[in-house]
Protein backbone atom coordinates (compact mmCIF):
# COMPACT_ATOMS: atom_id res chain seq x y z
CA UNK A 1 82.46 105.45 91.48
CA UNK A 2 84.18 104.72 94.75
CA UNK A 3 83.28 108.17 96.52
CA UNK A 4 84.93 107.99 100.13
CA UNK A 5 82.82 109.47 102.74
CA UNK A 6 84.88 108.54 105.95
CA UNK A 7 88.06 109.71 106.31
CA UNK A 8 90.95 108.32 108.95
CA UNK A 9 91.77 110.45 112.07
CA UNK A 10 93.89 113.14 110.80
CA UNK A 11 92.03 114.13 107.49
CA UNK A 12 90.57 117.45 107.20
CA UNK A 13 88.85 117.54 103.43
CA UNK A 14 87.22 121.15 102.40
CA UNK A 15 83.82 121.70 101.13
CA UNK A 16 82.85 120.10 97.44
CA UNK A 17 86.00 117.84 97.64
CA UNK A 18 86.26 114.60 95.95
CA UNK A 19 87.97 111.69 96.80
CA UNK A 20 87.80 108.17 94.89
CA UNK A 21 89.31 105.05 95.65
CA UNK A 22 89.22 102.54 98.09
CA UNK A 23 92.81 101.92 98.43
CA UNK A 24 93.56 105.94 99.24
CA UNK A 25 94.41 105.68 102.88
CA UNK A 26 95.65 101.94 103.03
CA UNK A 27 99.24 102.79 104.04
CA UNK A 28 98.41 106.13 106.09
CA UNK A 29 99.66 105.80 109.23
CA UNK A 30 100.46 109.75 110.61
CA UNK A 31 99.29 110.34 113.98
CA UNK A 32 99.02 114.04 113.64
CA UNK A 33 95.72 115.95 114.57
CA UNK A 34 96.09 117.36 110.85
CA UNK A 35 97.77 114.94 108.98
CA UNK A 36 96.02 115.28 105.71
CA UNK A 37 94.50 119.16 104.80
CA UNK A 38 92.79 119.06 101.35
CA UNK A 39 91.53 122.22 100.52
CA UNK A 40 87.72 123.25 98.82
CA UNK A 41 87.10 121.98 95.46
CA UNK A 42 89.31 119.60 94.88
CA UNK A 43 89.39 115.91 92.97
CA UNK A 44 91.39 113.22 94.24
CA UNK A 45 91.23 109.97 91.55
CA UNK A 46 92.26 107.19 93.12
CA UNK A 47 95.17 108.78 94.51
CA UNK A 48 97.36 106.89 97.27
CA UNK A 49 98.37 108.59 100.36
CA UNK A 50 101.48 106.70 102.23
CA UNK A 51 102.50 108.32 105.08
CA UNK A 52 105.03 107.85 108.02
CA UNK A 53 103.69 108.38 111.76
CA UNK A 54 104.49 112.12 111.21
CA UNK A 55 103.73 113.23 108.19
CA UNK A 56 101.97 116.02 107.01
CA UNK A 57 100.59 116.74 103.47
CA UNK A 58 98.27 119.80 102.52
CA UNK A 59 96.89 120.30 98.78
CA UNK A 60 95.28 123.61 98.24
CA UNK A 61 91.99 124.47 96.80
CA UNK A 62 90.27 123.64 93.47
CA UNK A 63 93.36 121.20 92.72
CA UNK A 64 93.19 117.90 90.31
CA UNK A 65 95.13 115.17 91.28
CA UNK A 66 94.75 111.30 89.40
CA UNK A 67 96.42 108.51 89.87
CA UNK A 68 98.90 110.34 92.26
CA UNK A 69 101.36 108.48 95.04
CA UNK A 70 102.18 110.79 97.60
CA UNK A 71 104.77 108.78 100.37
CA UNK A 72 105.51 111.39 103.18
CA UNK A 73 107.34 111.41 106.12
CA UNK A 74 107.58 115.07 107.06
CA UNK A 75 105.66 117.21 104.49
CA UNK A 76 104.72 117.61 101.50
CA UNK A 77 102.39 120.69 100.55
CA UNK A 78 101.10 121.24 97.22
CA UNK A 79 99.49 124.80 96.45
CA UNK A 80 95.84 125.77 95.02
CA UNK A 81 94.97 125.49 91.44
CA UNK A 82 97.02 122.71 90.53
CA UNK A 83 96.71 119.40 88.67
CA UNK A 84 99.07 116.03 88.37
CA UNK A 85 98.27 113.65 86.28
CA UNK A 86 98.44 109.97 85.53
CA UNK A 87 101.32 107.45 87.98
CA UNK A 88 103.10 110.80 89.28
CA UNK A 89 104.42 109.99 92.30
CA UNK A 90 105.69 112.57 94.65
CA UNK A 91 107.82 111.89 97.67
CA UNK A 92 109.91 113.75 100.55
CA UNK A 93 112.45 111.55 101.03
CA UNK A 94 114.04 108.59 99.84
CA UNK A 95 113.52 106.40 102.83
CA UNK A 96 116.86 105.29 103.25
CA UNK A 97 118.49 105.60 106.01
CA UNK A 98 121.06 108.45 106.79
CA UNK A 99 123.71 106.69 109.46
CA UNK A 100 126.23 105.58 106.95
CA UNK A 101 126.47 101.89 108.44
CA UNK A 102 123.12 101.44 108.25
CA UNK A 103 123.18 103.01 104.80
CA UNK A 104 125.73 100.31 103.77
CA UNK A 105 123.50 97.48 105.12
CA UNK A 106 120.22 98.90 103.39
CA UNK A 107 122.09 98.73 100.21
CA UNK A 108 123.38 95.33 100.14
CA UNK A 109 119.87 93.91 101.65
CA UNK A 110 118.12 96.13 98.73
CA UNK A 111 120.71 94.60 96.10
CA UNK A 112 119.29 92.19 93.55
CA UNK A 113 122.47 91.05 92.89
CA UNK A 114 123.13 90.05 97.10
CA UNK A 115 122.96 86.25 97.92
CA UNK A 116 123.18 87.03 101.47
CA UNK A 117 119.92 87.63 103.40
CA UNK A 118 121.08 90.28 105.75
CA UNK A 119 118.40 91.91 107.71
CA UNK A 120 117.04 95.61 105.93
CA UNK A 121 117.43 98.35 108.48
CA UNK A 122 114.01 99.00 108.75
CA UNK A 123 113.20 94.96 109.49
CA UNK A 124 116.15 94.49 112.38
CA UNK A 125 114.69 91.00 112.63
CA UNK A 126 114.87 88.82 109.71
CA UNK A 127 113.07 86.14 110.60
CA UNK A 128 110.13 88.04 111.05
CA UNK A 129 110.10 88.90 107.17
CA UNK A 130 108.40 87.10 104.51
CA UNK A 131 110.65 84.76 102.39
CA UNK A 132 109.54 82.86 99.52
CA UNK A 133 111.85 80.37 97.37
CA UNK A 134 111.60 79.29 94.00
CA UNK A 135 110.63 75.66 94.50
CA UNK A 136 107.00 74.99 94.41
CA UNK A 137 105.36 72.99 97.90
């Protein structure tokens, strides 16, 4: 069992709470002073928590969650008593962006069906992305 002991900066974890994996807080990245409030009694299985710089999630008390995703950028709150089971992930937005130009471009670099290699709105720089070709070295 991969019981986590140490939390990042911005996680707040009640008393007789469980958490289990080592990949949990890989992509959590929110910079706020609670960014993570997990409640008493709760299990957390290998859950993932990928977060934006200001995200905010809170579970509530005596909750069960396995195998969850949870990918927040403003908040997410989940109440006491509850349980979600096996590859549930749960998400506030759909990361894409809302300025309809950009929304255009994010598209057509997000296409599998787009031969050009225009940059993705998030990546403004395209050579700075990883590229791999089908022709072995």
């Amino acid at each position: 069992m991969d019981k986590l002991e140490t939390f990042p900066p911005g996680v707040k974890v009640g008393a007789g709470t469980i958490i289990i994996g080592p990949s949990s807080f890989r992509h959590f990245h929110s910079k706020l002073e609670t960014a993570l409030l997990i409640g008493s009694n709760s299990t957390l299985d290998h859950c993932q928590f990928s977060t934006g710089k200001s995200a905010r999630i809170s579970i509530g008390d005596q909750c069960y969650l396995t195998s969850v995703i949870l990918m927040c950028e403003s908040e997410i709150r989940i109440g006491n008593r509850v349980m979600i089971g096996w590859n549930t992930a749960l998400a506030d937005s759909d990361f894409h962006p809302i300025d309809p130009a950009l929304r255009i471009q994010d598209t057509i670099a997000l296409s599998p069906a787009s031969t050009s290699r225009l940059a993705h709105p998030s990546n403004p720089n395209p050579s700075s992305s990883t590229t791999t070709s089908g022709s072995a070295p």
